[in-house]
C-alpha atoms as a PDB file:
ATOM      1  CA  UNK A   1     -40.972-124.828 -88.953  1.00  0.00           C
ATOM      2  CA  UNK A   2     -37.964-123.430 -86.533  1.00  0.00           C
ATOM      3  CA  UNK A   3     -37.233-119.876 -86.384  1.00  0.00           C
ATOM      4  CA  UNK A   4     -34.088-118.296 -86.797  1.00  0.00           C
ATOM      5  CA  UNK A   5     -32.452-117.798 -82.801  1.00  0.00           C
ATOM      6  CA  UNK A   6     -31.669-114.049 -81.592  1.00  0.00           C
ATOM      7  CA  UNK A   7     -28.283-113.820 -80.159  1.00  0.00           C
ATOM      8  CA  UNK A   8     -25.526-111.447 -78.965  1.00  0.00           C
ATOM      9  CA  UNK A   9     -24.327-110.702 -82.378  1.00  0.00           C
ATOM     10  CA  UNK A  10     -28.260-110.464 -84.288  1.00  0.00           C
ATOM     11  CA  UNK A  11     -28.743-107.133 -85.722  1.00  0.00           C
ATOM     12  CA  UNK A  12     -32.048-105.576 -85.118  1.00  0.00           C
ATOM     13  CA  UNK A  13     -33.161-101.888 -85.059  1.00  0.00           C
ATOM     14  CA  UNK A  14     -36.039-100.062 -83.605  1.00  0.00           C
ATOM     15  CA  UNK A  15     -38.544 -99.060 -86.611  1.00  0.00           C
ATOM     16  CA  UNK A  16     -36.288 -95.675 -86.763  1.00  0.00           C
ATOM     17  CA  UNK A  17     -33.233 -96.805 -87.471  1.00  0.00           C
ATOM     18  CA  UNK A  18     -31.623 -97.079 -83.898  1.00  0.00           C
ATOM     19  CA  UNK A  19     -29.545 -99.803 -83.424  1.00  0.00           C
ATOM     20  CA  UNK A  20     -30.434-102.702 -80.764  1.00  0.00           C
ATOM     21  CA  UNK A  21     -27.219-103.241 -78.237  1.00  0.00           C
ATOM     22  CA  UNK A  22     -28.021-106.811 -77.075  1.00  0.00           C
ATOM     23  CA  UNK A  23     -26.752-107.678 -73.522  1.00  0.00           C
ATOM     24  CA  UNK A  24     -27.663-111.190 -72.204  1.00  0.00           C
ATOM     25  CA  UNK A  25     -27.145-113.446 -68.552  1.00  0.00           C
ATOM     26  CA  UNK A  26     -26.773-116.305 -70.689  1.00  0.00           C
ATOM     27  CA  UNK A  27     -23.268-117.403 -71.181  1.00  0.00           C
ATOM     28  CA  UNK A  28     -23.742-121.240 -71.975  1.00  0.00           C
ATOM     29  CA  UNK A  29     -26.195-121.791 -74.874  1.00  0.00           C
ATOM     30  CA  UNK A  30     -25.165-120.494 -77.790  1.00  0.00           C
ATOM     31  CA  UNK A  31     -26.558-119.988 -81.335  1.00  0.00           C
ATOM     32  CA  UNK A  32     -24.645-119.311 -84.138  1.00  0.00           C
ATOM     33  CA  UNK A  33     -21.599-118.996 -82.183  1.00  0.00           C
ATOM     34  CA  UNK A  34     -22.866-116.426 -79.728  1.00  0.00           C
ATOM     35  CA  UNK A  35     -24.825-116.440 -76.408  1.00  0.00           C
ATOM     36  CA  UNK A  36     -28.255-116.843 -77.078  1.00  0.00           C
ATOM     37  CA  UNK A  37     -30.697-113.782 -75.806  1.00  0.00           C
ATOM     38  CA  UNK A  38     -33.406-114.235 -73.286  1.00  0.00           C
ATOM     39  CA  UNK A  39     -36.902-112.554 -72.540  1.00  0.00           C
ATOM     40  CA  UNK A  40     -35.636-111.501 -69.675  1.00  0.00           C
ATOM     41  CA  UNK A  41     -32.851-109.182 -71.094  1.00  0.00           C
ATOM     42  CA  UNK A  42     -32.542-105.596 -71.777  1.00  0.00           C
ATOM     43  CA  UNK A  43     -31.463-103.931 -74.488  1.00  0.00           C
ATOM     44  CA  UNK A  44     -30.773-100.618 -75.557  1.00  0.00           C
ATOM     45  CA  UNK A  45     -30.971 -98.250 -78.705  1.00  0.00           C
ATOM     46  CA  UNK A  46     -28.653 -96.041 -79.852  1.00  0.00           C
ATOM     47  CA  UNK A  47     -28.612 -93.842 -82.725  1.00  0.00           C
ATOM     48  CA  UNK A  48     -32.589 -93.259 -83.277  1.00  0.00           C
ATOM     49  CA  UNK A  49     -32.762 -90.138 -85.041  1.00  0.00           C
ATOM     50  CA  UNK A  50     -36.779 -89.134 -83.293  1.00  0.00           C
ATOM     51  CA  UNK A  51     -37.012 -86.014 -81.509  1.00  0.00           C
ATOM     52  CA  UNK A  52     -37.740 -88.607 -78.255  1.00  0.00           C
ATOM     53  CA  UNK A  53     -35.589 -91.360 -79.685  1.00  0.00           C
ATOM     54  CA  UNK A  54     -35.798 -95.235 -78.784  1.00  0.00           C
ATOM     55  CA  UNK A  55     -33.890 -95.909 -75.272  1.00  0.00           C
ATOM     56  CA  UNK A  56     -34.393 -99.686 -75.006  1.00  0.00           C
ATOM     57  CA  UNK A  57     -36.110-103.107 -75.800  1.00  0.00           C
ATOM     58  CA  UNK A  58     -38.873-104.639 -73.727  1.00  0.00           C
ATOM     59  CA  UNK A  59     -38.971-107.792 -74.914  1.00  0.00           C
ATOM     60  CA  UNK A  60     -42.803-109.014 -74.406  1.00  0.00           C
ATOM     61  CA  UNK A  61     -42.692-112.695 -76.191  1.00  0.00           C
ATOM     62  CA  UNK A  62     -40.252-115.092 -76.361  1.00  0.00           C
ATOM     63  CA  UNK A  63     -39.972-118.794 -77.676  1.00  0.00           C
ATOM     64  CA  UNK A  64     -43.242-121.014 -77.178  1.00  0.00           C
ATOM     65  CA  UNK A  65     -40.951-124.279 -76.810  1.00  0.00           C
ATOM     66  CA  UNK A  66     -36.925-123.182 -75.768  1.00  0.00           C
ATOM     67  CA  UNK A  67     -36.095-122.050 -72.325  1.00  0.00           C
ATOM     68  CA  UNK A  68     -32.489-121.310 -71.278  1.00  0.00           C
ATOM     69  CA  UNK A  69     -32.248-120.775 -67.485  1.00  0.00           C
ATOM     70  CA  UNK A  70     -36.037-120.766 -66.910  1.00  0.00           C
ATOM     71  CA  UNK A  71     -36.248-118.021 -69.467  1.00  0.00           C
ATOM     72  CA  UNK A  72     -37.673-118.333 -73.133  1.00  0.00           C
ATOM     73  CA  UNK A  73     -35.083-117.761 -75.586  1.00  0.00           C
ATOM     74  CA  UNK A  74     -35.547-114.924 -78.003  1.00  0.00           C
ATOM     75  CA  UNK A  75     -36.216-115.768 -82.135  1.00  0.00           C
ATOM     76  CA  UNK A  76     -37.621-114.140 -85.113  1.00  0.00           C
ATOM     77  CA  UNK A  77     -41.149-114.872 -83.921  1.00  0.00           C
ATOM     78  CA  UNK A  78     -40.244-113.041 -80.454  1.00  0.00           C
ATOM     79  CA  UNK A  79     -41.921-109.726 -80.118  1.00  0.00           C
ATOM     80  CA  UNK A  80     -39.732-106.754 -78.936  1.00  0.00           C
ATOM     81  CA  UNK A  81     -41.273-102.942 -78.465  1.00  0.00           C
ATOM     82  CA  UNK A  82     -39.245 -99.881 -78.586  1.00  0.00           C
ATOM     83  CA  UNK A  83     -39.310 -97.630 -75.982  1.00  0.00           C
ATOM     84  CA  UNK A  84     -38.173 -94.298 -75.437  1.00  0.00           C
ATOM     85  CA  UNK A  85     -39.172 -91.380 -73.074  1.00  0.00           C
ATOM     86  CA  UNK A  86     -42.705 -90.831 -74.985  1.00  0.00           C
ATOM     87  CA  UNK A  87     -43.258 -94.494 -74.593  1.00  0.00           C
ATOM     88  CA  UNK A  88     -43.983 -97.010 -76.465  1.00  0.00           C
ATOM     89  CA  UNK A  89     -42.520 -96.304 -80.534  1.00  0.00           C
ATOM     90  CA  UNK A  90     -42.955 -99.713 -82.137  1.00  0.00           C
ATOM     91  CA  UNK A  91     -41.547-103.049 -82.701  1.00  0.00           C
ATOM     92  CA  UNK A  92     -37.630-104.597 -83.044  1.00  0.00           C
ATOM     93  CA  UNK A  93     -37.136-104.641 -86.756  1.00  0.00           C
ATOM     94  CA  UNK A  94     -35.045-107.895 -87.172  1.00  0.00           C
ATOM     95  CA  UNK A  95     -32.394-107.942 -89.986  1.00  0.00           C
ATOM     96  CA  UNK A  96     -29.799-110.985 -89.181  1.00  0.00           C
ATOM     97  CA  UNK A  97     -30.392-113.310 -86.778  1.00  0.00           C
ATOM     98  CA  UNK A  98     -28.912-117.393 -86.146  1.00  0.00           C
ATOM     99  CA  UNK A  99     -29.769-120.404 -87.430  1.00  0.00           C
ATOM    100  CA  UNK A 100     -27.797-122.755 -85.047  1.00  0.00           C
ATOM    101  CA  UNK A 101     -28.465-124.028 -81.767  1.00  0.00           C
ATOM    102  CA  UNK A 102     -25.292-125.169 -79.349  1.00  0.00           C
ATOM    103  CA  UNK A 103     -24.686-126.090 -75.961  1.00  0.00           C
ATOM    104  CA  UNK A 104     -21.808-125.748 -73.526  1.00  0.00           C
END
């Protein structure tokens, strides 16, 4: 069973509310039309209404089976945590992501 790619245009939020602003290296696979995100990338939060609100994503597991530059790719199985200057403030909340795979 696949799971749904994480790209450039996925919406995810930290478990607050914050939304996740994706940035990525990867400008030649695609999914769904958009680059496809990477383990390696950061990603920040805006918007978190905490006290010590959610700064950015460390993403800590990518795709078992898809690399992209030497890098897993990032999917709904992928495990993001929220960070912010307390710490550590829970996972990426997913709530559209890609079904489509491309290369360019």
């Amino acid at each position: 069973m696949a799971s749904n790619g994480i790209n450039t245009q996925s919406y995810m939020t930290c478990p607050h509310g914050g939304k996740v602003q994706q940035t990525t290296l990867n400008s030649k696979v695609k999914v769904g039309g958009a680059p496809w995100s990477l383990l390696s990338d950061i990603d920040t939060i805006s918007g978190c209404p905490l006290n010590t609100p959610c700064l950015q994503v460390q993403w800590v597991v990518g795709a078992a089976r898809v690399q992209v530059f030497g890098q897993p790719v990032l999917n709904e199985s992928s495990v993001g945590i929220c960070l912010g200057a307390a710490g550590p403030a829970g996972k990426v909340q997913f709530v559209s992501t890609q079904t489509r795979g491309q290369s360019t």
